[in-house]
N, C-alpha and C. Protein backbone atom coordinates (compact mmCIF):
# COMPACT_ATOMS: atom_id res chain seq x y z
N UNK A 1 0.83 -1.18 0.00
CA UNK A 1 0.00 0.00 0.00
C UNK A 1 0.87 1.24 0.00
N UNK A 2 -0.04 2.03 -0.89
CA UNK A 2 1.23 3.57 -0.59
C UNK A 2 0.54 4.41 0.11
N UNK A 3 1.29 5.20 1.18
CA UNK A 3 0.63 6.09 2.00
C UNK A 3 0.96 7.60 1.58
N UNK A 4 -0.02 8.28 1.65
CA UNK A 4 0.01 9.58 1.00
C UNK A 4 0.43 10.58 2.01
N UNK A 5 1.09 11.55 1.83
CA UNK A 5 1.70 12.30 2.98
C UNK A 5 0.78 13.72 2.26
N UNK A 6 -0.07 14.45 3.65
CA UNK A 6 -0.65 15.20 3.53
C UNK A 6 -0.07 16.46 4.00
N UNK A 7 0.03 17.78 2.81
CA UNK A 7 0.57 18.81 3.32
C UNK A 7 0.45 19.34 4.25
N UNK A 8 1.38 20.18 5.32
CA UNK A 8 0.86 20.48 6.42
C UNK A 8 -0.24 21.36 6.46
N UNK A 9 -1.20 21.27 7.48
CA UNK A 9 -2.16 22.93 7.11
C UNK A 9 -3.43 22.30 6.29
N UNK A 10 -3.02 20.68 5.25
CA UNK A 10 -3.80 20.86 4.39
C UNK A 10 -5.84 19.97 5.01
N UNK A 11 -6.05 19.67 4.83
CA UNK A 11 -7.31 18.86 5.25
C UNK A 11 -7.30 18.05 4.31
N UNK A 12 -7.81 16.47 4.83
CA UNK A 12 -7.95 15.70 3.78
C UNK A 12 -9.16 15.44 3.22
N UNK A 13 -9.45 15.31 1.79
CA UNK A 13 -10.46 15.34 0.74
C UNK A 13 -11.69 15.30 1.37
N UNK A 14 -11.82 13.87 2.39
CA UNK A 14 -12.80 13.21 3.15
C UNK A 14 -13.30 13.91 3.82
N UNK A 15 -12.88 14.98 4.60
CA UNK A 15 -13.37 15.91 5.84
C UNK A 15 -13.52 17.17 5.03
N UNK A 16 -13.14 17.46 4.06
CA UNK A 16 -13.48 18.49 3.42
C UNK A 16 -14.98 18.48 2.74
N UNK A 17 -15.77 17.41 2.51
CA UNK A 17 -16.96 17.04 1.54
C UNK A 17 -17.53 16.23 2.97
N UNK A 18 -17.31 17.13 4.32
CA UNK A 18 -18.58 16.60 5.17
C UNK A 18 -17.88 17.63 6.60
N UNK A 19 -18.77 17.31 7.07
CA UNK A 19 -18.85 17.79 8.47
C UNK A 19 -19.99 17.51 9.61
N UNK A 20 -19.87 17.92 10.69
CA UNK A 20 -20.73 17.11 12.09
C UNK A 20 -22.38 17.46 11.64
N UNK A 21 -22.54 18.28 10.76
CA UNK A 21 -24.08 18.53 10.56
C UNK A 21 -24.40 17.65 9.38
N UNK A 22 -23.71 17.22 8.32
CA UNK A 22 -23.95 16.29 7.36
C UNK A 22 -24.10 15.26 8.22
N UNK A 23 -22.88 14.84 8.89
CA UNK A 23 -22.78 13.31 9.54
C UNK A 23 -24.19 13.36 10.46
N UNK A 24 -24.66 14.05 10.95
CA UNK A 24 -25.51 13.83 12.02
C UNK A 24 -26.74 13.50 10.84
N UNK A 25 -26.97 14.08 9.91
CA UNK A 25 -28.32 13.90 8.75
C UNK A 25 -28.10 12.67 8.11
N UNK A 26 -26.96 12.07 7.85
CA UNK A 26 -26.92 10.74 7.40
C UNK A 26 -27.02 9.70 8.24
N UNK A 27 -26.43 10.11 9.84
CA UNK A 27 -26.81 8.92 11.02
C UNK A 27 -28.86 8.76 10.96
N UNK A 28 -28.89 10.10 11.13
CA UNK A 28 -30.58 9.66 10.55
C UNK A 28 -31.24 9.40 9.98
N UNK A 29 -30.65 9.56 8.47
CA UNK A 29 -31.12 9.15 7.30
C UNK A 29 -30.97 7.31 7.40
N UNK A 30 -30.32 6.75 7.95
CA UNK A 30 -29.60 5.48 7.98
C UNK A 30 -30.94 4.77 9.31
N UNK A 31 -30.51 5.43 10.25
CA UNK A 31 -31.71 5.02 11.07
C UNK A 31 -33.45 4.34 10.92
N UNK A 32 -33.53 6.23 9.97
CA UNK A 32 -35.22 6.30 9.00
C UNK A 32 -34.64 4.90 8.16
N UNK A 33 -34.01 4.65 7.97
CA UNK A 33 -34.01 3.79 6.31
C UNK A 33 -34.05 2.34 6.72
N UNK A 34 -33.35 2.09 8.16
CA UNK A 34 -32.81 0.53 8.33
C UNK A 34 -34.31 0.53 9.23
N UNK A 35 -35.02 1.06 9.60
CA UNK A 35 -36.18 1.09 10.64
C UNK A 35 -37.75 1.15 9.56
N UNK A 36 -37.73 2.09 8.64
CA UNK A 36 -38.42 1.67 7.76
C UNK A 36 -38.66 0.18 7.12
N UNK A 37 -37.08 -0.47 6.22
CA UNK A 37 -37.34 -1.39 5.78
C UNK A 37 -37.09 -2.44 6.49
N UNK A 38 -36.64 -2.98 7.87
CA UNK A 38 -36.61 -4.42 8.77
C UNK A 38 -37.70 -3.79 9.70
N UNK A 39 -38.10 -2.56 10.21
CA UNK A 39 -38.82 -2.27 11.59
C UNK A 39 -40.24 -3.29 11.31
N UNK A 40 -40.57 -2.90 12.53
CA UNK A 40 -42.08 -3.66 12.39
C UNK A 40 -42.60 -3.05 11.76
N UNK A 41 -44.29 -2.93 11.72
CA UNK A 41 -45.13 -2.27 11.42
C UNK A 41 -44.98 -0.75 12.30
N UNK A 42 -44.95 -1.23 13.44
CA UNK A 42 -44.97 -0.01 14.40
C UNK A 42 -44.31 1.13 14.23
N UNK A 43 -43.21 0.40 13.77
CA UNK A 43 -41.98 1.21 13.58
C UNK A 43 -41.67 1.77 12.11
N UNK A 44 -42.16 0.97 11.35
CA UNK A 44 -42.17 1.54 9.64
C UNK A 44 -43.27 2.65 9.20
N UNK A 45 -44.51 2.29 9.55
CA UNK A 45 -45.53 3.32 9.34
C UNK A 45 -45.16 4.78 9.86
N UNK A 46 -44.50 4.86 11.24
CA UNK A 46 -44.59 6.77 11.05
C UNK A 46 -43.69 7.09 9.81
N UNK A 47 -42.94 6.41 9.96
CA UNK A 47 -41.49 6.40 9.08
C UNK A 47 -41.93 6.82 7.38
N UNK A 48 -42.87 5.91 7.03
CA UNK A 48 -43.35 6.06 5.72
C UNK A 48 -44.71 7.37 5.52
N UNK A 49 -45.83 7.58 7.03
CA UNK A 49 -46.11 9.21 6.90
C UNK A 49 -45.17 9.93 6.58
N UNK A 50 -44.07 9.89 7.30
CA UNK A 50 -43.10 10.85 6.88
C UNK A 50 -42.55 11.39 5.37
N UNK A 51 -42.31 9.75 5.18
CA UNK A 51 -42.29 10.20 3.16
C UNK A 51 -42.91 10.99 2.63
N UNK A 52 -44.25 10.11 2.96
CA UNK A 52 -45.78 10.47 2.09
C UNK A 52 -45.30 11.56 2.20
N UNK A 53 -45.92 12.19 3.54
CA UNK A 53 -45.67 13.81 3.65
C UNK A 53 -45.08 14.52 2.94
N UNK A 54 -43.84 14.55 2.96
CA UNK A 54 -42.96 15.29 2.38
C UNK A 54 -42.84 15.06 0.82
N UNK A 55 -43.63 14.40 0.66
CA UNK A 55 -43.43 13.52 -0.99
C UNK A 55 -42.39 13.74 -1.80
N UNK A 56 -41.19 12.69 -0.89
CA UNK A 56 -40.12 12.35 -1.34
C UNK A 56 -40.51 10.74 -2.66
N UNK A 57 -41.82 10.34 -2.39
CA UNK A 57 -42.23 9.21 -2.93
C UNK A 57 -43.67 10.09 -3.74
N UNK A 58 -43.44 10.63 -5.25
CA UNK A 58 -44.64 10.44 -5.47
C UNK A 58 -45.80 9.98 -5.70
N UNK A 59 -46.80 10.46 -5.28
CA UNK A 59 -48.32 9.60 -5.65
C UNK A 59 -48.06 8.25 -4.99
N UNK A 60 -47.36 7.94 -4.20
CA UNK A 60 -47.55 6.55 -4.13
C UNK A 60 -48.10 6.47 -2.59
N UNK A 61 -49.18 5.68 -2.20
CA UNK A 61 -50.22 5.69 -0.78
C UNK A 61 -48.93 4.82 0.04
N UNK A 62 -49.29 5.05 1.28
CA UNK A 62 -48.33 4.80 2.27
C UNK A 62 -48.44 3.42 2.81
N UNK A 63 -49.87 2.28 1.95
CA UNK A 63 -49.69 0.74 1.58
C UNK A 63 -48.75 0.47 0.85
N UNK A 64 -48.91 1.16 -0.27
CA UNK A 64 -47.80 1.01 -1.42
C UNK A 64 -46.58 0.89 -0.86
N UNK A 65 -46.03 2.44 -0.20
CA UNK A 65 -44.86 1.95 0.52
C UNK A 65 -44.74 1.22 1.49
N UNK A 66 -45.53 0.64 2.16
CA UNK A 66 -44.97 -0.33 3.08
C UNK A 66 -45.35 -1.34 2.27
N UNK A 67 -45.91 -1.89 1.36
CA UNK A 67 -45.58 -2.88 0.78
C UNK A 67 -44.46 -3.63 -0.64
N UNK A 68 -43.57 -2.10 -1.11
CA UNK A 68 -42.52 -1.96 -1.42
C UNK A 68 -41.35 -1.44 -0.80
N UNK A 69 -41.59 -1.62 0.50
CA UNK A 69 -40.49 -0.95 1.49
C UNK A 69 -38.60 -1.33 1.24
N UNK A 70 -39.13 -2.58 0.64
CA UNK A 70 -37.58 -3.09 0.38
C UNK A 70 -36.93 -2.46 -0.71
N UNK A 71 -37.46 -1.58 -1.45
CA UNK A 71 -37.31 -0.51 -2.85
C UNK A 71 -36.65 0.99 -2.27
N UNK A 72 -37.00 1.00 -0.70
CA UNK A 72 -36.90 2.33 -0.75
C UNK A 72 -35.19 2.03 -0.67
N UNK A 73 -34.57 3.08 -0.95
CA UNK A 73 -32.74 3.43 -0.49
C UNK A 73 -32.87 4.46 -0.12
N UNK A 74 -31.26 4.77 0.63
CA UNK A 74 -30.81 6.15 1.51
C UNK A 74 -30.88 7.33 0.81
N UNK A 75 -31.10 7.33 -0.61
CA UNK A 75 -31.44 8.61 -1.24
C UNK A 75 -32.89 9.22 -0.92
N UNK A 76 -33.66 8.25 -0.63
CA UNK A 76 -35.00 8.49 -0.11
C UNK A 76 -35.08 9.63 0.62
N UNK A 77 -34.58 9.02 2.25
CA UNK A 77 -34.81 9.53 3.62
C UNK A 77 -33.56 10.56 3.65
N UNK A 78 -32.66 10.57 2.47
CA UNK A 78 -31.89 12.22 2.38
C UNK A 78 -32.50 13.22 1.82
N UNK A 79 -33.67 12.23 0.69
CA UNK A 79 -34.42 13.83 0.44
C UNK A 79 -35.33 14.22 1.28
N UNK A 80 -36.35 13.15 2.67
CA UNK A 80 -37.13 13.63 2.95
C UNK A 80 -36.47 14.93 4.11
N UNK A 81 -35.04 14.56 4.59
CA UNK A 81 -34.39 15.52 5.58
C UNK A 81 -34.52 16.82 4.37
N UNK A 82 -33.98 16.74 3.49
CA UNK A 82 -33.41 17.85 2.70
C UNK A 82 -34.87 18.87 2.61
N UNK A 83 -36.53 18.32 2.07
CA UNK A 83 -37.44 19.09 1.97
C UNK A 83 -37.84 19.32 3.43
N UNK A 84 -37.55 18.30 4.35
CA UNK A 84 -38.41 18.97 6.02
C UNK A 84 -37.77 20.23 6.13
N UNK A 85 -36.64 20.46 5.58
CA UNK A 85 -35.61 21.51 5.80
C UNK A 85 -35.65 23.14 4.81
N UNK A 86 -36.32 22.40 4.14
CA UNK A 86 -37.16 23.46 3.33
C UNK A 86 -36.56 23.50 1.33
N UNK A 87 -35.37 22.62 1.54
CA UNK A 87 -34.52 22.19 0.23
C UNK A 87 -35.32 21.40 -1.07
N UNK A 88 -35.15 21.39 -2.19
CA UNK A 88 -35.83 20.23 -2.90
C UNK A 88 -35.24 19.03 -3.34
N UNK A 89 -33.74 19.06 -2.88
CA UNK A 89 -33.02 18.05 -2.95
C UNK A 89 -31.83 17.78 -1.71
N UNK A 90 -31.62 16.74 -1.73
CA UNK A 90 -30.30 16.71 -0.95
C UNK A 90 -28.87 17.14 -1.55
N UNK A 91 -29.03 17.41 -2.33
CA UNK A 91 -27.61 17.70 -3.91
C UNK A 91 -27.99 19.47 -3.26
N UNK A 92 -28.74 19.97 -3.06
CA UNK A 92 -28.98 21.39 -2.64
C UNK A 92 -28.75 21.68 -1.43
N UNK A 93 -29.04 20.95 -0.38
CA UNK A 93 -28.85 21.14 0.85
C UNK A 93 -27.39 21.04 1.23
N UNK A 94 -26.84 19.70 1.05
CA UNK A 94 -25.59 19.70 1.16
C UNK A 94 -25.09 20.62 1.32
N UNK A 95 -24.90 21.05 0.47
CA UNK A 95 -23.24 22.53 0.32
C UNK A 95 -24.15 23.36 1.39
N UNK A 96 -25.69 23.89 1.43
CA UNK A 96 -25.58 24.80 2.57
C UNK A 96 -25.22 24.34 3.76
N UNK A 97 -25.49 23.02 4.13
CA UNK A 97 -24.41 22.39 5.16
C UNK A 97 -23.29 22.63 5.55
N UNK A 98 -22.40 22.51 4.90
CA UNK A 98 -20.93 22.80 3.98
C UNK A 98 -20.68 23.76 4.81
N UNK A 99 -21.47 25.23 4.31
CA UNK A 99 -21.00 26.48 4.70
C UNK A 99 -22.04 27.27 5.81
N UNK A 100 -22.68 26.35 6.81
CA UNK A 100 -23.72 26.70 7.39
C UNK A 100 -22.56 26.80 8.97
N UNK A 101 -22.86 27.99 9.85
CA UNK A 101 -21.97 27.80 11.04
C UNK A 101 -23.20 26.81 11.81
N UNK A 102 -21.86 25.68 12.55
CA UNK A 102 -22.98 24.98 13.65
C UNK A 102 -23.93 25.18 14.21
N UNK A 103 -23.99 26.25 14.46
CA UNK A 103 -24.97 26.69 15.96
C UNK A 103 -26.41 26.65 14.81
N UNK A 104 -26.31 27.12 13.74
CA UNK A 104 -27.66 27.36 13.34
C UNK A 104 -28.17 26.00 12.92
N UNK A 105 -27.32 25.07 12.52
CA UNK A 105 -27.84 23.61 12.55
C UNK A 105 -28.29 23.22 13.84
N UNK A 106 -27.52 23.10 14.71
CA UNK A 106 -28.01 22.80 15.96
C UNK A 106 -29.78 23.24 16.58
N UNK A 107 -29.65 24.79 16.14
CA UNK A 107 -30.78 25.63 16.63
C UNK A 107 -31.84 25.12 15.27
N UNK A 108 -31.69 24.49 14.38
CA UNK A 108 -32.46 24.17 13.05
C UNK A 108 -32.62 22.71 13.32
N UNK A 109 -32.46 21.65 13.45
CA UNK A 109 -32.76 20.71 13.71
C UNK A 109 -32.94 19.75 15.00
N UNK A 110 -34.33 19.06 15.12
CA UNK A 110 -34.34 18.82 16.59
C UNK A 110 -35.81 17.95 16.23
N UNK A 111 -35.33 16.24 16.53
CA UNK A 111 -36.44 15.47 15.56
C UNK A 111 -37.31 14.91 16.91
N UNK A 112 -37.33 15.41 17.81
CA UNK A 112 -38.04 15.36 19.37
C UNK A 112 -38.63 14.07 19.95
N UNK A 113 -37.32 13.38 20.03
CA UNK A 113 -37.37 12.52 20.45
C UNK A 113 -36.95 11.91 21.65
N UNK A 114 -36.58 13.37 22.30
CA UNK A 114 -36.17 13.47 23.77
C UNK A 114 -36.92 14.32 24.36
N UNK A 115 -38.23 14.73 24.36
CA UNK A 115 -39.34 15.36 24.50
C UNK A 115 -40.42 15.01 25.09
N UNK A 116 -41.58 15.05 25.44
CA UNK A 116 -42.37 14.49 25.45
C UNK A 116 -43.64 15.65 25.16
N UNK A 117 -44.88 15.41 24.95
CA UNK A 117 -46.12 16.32 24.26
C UNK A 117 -46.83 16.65 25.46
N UNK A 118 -47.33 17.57 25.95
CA UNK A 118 -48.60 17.55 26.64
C UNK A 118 -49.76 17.96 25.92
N UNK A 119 -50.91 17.13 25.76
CA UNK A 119 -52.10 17.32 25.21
C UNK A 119 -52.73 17.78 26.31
N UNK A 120 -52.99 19.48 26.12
CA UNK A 120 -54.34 20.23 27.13
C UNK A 120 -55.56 19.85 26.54
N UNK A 121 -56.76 19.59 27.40
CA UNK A 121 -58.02 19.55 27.18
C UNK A 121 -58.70 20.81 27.94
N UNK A 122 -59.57 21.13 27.26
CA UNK A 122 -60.16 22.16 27.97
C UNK A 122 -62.06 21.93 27.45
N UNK A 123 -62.73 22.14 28.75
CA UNK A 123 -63.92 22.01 28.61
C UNK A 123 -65.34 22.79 28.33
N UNK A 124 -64.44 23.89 27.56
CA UNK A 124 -64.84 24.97 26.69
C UNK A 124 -63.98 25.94 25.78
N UNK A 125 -64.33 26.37 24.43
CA UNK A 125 -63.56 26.90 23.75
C UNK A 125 -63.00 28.58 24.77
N UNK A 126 -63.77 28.67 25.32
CA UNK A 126 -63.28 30.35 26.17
C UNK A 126 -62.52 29.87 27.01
N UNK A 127 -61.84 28.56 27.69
CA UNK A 127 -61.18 28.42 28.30
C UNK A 127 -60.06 27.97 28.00
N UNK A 128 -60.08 27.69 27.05
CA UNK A 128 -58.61 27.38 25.96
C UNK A 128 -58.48 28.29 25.35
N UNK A 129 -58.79 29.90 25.04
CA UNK A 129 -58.51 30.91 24.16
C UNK A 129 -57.77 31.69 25.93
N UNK A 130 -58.47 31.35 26.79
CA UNK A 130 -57.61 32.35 27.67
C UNK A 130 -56.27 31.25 28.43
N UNK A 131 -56.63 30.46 28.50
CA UNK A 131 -55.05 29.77 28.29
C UNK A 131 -53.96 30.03 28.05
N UNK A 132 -54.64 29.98 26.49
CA UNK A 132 -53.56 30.22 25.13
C UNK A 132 -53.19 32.31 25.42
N UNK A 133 -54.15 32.93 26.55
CA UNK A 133 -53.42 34.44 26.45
C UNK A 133 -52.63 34.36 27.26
N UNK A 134 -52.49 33.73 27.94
CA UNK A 134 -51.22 33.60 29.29
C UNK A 134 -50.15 33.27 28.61
């Protein structure tokens, strides 16, 4: 094997065409993708709303995809990150990645899964409008 001696100062190719906000969108993209196509049911269905939604899969009903689930690939669940994000591709998003400072990724993505919801009920609409003024 020949080993390549890298100029000082210089960065190598690999770390130059990624960084901690790409890597973190492909650990999820990989996740969505291996949980979609082995997960259960339980676990594939939000997974495939999610597509639908974003209609990274056109026209196609969310039977369809779970019953071609073994079709989907990681280009999929990179475009559905790329449009939740407001992009129409992942080939577009990328580079703003690239040149995006951390903090606003950080403050931009957050798939709440360390969260939890509280559903208020209220037992009249005037008591949920003054709620909601507090």
């Amino acid at each position: 094997m020949h080993s390549r001696k890298i100029p000082h100062g210089s960065i190598p190719k690999k770390q130059q065409k990624t960084n901690h906000q790409i890597e973190t969108l492909l650990r999820e993209a990989r996740v969505l993708h291996r949980a979609a196509r082995t997960g259960s049911i339980t676990q594939a269905l939000p997974i495939l709303r999610r597509i639908k939604a974003s209609g990274a899969c056109h026209d196609q009903s969310i039977s369809s995809l779970f019953n071609q689930r073994n079709t989907l690939q990681r280009k999929h669940f990179l475009r559905v990150l790329a449009l939740e994000a407001g992009y129409t591709s992942w080939e577009k998003y990328k580079p703003v990645l690239l040149t995006r400072p951390e903090q606003a990724f950080v403050n931009s993505v957050h798939n709440g899964n360390d969260i939890a919801t509280l559903n208020l009920w209220f037992s009249s609409e005037q008591q949920a409008q003054a709620y909601a003024k507090k």
